[in-house]
Protein backbone atom coordinates (compact mmCIF):
# COMPACT_ATOMS: atom_id res chain seq x y z
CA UNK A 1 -16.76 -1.14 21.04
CA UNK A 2 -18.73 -4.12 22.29
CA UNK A 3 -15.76 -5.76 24.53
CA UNK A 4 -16.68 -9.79 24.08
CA UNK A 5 -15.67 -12.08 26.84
CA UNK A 6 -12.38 -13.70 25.45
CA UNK A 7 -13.91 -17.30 25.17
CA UNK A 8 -16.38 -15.86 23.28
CA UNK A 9 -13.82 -13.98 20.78
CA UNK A 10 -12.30 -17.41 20.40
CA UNK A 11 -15.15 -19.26 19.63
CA UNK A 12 -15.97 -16.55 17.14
CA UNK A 13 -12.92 -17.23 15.31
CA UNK A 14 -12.30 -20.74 15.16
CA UNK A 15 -16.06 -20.64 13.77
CA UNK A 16 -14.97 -18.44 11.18
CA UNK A 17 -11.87 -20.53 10.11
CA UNK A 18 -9.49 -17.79 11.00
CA UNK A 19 -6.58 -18.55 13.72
CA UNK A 20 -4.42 -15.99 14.77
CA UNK A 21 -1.17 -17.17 14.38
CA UNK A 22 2.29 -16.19 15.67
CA UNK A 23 3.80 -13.38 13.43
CA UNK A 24 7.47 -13.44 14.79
CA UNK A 25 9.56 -15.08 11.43
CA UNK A 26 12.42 -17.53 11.84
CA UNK A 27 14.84 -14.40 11.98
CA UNK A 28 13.05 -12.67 14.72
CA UNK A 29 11.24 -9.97 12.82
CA UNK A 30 8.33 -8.91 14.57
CA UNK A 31 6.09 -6.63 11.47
CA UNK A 32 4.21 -4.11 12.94
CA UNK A 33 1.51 -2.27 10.14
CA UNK A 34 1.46 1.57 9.97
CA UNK A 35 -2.04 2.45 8.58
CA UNK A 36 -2.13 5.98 7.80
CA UNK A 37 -3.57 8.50 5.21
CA UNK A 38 -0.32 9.34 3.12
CA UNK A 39 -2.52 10.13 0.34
CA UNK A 40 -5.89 12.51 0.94
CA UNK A 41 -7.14 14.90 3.31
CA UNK A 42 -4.69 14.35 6.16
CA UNK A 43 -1.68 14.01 4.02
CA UNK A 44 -0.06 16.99 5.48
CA UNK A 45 -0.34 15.78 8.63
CA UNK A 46 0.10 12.36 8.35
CA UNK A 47 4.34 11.85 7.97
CA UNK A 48 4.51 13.74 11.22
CA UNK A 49 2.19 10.36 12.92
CA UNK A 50 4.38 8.09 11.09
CA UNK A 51 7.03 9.02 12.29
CA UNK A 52 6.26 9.22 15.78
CA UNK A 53 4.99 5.85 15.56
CA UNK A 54 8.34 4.77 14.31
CA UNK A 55 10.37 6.99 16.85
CA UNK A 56 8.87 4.52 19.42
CA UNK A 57 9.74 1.59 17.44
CA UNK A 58 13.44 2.49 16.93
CA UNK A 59 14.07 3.03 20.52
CA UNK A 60 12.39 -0.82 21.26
CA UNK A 61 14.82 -2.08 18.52
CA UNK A 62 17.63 -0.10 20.14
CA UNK A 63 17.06 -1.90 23.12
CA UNK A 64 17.41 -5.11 21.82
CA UNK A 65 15.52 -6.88 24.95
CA UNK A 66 11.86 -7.64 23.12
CA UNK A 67 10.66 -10.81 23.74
CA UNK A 68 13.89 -12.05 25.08
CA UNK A 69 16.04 -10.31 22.55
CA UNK A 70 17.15 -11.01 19.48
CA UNK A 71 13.80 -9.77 17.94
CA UNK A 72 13.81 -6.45 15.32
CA UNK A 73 10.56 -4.73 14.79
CA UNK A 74 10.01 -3.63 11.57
CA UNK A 75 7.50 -1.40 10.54
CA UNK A 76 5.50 -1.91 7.57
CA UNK A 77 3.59 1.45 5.61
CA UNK A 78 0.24 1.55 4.13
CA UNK A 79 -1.88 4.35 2.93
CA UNK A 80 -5.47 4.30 4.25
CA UNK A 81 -6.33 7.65 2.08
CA UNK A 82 -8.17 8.27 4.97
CA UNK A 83 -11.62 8.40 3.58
CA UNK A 84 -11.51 4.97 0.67
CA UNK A 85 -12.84 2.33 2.69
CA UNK A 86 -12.68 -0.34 0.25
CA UNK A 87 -8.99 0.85 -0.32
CA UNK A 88 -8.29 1.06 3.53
CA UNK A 89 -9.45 -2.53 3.49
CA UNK A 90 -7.15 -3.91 0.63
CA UNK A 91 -4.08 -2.12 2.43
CA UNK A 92 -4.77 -3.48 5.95
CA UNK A 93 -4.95 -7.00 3.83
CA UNK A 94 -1.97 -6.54 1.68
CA UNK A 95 0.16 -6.15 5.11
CA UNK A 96 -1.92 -9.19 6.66
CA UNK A 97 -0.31 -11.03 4.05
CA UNK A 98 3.18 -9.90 4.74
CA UNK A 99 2.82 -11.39 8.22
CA UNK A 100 1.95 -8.18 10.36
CA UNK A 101 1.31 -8.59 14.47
CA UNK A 102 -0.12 -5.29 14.97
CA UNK A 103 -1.65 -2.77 13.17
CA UNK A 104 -0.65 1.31 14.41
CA UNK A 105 -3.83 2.91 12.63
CA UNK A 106 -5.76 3.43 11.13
CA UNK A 107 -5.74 7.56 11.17
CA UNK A 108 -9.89 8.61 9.78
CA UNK A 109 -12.66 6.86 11.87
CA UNK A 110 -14.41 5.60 8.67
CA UNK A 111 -11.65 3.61 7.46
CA UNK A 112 -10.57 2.59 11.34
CA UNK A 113 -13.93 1.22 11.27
CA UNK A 114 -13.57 -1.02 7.93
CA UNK A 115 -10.22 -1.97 8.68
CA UNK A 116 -11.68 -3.27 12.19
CA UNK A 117 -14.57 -4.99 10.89
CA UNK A 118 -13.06 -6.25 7.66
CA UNK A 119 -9.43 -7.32 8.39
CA UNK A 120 -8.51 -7.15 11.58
CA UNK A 121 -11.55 -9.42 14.03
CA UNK A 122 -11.49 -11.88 11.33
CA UNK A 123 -7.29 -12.62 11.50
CA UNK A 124 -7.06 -11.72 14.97
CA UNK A 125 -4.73 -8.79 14.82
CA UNK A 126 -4.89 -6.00 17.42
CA UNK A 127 -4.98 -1.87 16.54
CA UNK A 128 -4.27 0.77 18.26
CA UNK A 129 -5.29 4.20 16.84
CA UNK A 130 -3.74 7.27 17.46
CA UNK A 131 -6.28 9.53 15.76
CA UNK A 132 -9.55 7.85 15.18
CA UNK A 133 -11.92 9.84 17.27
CA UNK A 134 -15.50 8.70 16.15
CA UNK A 135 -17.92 7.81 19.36
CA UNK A 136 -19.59 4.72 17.27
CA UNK A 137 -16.11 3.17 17.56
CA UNK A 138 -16.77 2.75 21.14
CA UNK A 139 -19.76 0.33 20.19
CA UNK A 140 -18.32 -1.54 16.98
CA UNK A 141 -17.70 -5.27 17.93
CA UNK A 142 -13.83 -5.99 18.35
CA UNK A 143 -13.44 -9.06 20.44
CA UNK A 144 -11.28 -7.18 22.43
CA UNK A 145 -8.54 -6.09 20.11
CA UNK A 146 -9.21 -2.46 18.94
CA UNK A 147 -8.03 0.47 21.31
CA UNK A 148 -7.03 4.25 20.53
CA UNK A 149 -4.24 6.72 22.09
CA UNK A 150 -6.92 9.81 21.39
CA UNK A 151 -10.46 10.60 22.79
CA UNK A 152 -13.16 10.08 21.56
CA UNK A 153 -15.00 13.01 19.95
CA UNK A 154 -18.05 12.62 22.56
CA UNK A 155 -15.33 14.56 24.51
CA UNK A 156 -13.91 16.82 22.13
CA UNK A 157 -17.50 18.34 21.75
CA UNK A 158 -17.27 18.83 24.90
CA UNK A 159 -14.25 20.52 25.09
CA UNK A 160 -15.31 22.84 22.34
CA UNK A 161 -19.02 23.59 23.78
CA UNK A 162 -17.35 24.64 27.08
CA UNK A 163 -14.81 26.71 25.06
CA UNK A 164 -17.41 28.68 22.86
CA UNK A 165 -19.26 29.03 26.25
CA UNK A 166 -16.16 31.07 27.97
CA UNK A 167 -15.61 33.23 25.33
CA UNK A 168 -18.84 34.58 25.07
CA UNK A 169 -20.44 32.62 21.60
CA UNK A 170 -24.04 31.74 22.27
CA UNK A 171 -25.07 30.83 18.39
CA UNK A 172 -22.31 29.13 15.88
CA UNK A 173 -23.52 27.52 12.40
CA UNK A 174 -21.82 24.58 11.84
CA UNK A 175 -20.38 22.42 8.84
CA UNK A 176 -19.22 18.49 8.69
CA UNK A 177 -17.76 16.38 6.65
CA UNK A 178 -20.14 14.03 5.32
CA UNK A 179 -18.69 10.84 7.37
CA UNK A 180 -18.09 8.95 10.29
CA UNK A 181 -15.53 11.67 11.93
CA UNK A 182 -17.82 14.48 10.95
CA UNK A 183 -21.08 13.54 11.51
CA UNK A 184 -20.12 12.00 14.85
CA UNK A 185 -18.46 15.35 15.92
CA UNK A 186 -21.22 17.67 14.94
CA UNK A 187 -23.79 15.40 16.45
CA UNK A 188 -21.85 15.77 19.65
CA UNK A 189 -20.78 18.96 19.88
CA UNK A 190 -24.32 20.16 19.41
CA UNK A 191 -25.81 18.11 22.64
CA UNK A 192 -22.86 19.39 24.47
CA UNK A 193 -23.75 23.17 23.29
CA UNK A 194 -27.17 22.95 24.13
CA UNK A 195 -26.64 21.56 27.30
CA UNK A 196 -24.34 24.90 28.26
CA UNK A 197 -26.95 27.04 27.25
CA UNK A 198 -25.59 27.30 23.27
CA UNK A 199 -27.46 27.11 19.83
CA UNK A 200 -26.80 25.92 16.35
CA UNK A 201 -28.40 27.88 14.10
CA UNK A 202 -27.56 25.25 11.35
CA UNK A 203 -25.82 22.35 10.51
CA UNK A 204 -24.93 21.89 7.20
CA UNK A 205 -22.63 18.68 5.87
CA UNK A 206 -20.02 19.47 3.00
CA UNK A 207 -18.61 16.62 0.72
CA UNK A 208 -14.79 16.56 0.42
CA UNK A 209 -13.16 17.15 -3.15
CA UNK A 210 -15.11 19.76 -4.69
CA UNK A 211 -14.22 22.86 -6.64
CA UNK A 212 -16.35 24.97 -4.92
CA UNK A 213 -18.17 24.91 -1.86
CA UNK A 214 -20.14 28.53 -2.39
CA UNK A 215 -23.65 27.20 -2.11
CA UNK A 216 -22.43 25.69 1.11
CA UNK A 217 -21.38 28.56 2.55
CA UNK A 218 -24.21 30.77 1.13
CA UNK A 219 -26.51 28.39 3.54
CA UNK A 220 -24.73 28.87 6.38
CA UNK A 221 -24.05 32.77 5.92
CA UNK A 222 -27.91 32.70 5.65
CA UNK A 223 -27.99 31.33 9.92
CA UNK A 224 -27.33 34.83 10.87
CA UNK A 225 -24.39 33.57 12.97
CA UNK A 226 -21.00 35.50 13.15
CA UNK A 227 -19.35 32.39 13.78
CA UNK A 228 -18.32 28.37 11.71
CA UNK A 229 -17.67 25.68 13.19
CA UNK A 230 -15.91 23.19 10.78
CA UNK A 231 -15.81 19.90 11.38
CA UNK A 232 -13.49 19.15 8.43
CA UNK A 233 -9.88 18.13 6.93
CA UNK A 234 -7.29 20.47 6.93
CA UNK A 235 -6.48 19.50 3.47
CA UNK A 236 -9.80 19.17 1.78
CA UNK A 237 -13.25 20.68 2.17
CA UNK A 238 -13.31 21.76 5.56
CA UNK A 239 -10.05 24.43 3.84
CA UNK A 240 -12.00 24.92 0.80
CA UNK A 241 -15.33 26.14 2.80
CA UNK A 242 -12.81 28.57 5.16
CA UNK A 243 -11.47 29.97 1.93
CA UNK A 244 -14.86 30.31 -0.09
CA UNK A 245 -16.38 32.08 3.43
CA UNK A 246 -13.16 34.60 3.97
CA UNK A 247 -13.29 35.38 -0.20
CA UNK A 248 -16.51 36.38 0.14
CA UNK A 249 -16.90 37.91 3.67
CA UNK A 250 -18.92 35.56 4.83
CA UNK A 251 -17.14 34.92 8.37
CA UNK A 252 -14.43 35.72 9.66
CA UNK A 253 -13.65 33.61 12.55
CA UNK A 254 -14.01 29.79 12.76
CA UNK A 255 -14.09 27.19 15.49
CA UNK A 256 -10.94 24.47 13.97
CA UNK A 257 -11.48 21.29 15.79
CA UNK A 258 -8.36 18.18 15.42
CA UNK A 259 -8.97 17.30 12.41
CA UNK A 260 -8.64 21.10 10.58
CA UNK A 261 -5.18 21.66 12.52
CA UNK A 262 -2.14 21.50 10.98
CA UNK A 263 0.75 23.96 9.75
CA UNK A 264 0.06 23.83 6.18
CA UNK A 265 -3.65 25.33 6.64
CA UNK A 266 -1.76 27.89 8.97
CA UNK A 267 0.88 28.69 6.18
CA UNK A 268 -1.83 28.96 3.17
CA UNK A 269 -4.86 31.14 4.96
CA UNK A 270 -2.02 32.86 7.06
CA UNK A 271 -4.29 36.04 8.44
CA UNK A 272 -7.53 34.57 8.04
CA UNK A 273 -7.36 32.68 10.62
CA UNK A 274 -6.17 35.41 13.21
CA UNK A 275 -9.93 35.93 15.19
CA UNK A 276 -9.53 31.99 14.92
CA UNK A 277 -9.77 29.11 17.77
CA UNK A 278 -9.59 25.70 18.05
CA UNK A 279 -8.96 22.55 20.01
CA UNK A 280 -6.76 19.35 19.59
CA UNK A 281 -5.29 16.39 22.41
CA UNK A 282 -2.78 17.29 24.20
CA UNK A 283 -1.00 17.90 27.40
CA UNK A 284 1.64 19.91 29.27
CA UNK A 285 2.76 17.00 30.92
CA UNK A 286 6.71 15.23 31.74
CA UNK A 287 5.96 13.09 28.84
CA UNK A 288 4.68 16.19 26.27
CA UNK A 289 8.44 17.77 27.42
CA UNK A 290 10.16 14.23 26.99
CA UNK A 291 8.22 13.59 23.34
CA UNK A 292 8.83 16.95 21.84
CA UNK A 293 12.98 16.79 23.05
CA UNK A 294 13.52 13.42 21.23
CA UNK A 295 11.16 14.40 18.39
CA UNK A 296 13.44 17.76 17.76
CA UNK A 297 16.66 15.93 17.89
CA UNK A 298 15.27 13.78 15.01
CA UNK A 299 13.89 16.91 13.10
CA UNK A 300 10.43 16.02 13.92
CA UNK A 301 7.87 18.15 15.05
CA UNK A 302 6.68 16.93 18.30
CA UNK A 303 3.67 19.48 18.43
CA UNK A 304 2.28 18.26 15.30
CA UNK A 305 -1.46 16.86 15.64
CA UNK A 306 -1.49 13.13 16.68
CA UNK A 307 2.31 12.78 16.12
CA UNK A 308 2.53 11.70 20.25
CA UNK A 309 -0.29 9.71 20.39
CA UNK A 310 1.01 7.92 17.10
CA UNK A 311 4.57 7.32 19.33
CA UNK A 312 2.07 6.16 22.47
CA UNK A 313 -0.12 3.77 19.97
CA UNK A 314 3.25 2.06 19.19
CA UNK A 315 4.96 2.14 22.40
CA UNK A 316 1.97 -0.05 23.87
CA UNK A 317 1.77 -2.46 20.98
CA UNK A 318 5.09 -3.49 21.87
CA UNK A 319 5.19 -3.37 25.82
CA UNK A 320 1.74 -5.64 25.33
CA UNK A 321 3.59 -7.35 23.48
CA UNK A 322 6.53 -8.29 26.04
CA UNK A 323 4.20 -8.39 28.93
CA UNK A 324 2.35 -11.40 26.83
CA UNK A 325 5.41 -13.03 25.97
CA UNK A 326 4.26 -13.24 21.94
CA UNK A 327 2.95 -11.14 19.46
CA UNK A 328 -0.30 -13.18 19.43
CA UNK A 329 -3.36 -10.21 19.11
CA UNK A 330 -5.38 -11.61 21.61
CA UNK A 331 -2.52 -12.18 23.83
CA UNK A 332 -1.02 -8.34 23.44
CA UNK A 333 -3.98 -7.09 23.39
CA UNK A 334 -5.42 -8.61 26.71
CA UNK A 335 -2.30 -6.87 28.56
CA UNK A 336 -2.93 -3.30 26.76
CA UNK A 337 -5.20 -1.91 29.58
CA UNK A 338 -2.98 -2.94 32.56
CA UNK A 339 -0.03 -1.37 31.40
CA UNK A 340 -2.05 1.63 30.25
CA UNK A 341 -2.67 2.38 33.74
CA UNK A 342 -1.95 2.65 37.31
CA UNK A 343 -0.40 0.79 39.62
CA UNK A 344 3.06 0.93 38.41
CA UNK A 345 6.16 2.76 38.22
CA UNK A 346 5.54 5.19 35.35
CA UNK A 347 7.05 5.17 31.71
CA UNK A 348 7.79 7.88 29.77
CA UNK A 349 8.82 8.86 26.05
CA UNK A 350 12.61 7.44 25.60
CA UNK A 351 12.64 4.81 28.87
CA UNK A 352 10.79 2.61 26.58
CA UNK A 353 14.20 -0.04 27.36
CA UNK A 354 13.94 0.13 30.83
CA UNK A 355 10.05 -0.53 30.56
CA UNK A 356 10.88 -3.82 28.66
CA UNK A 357 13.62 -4.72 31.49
CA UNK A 358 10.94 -3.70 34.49
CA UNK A 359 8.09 -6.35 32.10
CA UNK A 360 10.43 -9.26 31.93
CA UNK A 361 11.06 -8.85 35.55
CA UNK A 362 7.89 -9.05 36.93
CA UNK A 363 7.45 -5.84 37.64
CA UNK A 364 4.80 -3.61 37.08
CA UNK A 365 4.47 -0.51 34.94
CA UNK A 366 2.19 2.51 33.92
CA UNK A 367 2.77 3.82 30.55
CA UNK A 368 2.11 7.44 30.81
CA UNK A 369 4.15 8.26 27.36
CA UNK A 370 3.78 11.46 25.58
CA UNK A 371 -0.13 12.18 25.75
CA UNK A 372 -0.64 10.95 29.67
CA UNK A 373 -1.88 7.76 28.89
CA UNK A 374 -5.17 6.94 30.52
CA UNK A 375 -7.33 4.42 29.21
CA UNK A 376 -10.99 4.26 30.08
CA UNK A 377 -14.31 2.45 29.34
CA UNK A 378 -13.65 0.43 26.12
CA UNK A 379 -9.71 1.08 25.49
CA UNK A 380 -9.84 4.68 24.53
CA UNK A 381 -7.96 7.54 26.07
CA UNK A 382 -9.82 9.82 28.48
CA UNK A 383 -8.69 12.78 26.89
CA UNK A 384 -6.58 16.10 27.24
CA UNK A 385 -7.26 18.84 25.25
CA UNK A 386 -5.33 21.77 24.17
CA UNK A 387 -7.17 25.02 23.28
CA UNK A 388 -5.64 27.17 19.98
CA UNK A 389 -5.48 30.55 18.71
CA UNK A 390 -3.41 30.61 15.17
CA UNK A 391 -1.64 33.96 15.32
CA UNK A 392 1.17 35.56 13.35
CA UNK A 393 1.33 31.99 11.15
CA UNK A 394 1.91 30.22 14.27
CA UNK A 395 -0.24 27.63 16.25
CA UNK A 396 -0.26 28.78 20.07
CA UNK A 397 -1.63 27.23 23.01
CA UNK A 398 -3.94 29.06 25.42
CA UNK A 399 -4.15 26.62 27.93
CA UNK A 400 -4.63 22.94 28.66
CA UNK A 401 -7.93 21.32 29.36
């Protein structure tokens, strides 16, 4: 994202007739919007980020030291669907209208983006993703309010270029979901395979929601290669392609980057995925340990995709937000990257009360939370990776990255 000089973000409001406005009420509820596919192709993934998100929030209200004390944080659902932008849109406003200071969200880069453009510059309320991985986010204009817990896909192709490279794949076809997420991931993933030496012997883009994707995967059968890439959603076409190709022999190992692992694709293709890899964020870190503990008391699972960056997006919304002294988006937002990062005595997943105590005194912090917090360039995380196998209807890390 374009990162505007502040007067300039100012200037750009009041010229739109749009102040931001203090969104503490008279009883000290601070909202804070949770923007989140609950219905589409990341539903299955999706309660697992919202409640992360809200793991971090109940621990801040547990503390009862935000802003002084006396303030409960409330958080406020919406359902992005993940790939409806117009519908993404009318959610983010519904919750404007309820009197939201933050939003936690959205999940799918396309509907990040409209939320962004459409809802958020224009009333001045700041967002923290935890899952929207698109590289054109990193050039949208956002007078200085949009940041994301996850890396950009720019690195996760990457990641997965480098992995194909060690195990020996020198040609991979590839498939995409035709949108932002997709498109952005293929397009990157193929620079960063080329440049290790790698080809794609096609690139073919598959619309989600259809009955049958067979001509799809007759085109890239046709590419000679032994082995897909799919750029997909674990709950729509990126499974439907993976079940078309193993029904008809057409591969039998695939390449499953973030946004094709979850559980319930693990639990439904069981065995055909065993010759499978894959890559998501995450770390082995203190903070990893610290998430997934707290998560299992609360019978959450703390491994699930984006769940701790989802507890990380939250966590910083509301340490901004004491640091500022107000729940004003420019004013959080402005203290996101400084407590993001070094200097500072670091913060981890459940010391989210003594992090409030160390802000009001004066003293500095580094949020390293559940994912190792590092933000970089525009506000987005510099990235950790975990490389996947999916054996005996389990997801298991090979190593860290």
């Amino acid at each position: 994202m374009s990162k505007l000089l502040l007067a300039a973000s100012a200037s750009a409001l009041l010229a739109g007739g749009a102040i931001a406005q203090e969104t503490t009420d008279a009883a000290g509820e601070v909202k804070i919007g949770i923007i989140l596919g609950f219905t589409g192709p990341l539903e299955s993934i999706t309660p697992n980020m919202a409640a992360g998100a809200e793991m971090a929030i109940a621990e801040v209200n547990a503390a009862g030291t935000l802003l002084g004390g006396g303030q409960t944080v409330t958080p406020l659902r919406a359902d992005s669907t993940c790939v409806d932008s117009a519908a993404a849109t009318a959610a983010a406003e519904g919750l404007v209208g309820q009197g939201i200071a933050a939003i936690v969200g959205a999940d799918c880069s396309g509907v990040t983006g409209a939320i962004l453009t459409n809802v958020a510059v224009p009333n001045g309320i700041g967002m923290i993703s935890p899952s929207a991985t698109s590289p054109g986010l990193s050039t949208t204009e956002d007078n200085d309010l949009f940041f994301r817990t996850s890396p950009s896909d720019a690195r996760q192709g990457e990641i997965l270029a480098n992995v194909l490279q060690e195990r020996g794949v020198t040609d991979v076809a590839v498939t995409y979901t035709n949108n932002d997420y997709g498109k952005g991931l293929a397009d990157a993933f193929q620079t960063a395979f080329a440049a290790v030496g790698g080809t794609v012997s096609i690139t073919v883009p598959h619309e989600d929601g259809k009955a049958d994707y067979s001509a799809e995967v007759a085109s890239l059968a046709a590419s000679g290669s032994d082995v897909l890439l799919v750029a997909g959603y674990t709950d729509q076409g990126g499974r439907g392609i993976i079940q078309n190709a193993l029904d008809t022999g057409a591969f039998e190992t695939f390449v499953l980057p973030d946004g094709m692992v979850g559980q319930d694709i693990v639990d439904n293709l069981g065995e055909g995925l065993a010759t499978s890899f894959g890559t998501m964020p995450g770390t082995d870190s203190p903070g990893t340990t610290a998430f997934q503990e707290l998560a299992a008391a609360q019978n959450l699972d703390g491994t699930s995709v984006y769940a701790p960056e989802s507890y990380d997006a939250a966590a910083l919304v509301m340490l901004a937000m004491q640091a500022a002294g107000s729940t004003n988006g420019a004013d959080w937002a402005a203290k996101v990257m400084d407590l993001a990062n070094a200097p500072g005595e670091q913060i981890l997943p459940g010391e989210l009360g003594k992090a409030l105590d160390m802000i009001a005194a004066g003293t500095d912090i580094d949020y390293v939370g559940a994912t190792a917090v590092e933000l970089i360039g525009e506000g987005e995380s510099a990235g950790n990776f975990r490389e996947l196998e999916f054996k005996d209807g389990q997801i298991e890390t090979i190593r860290y990255r």
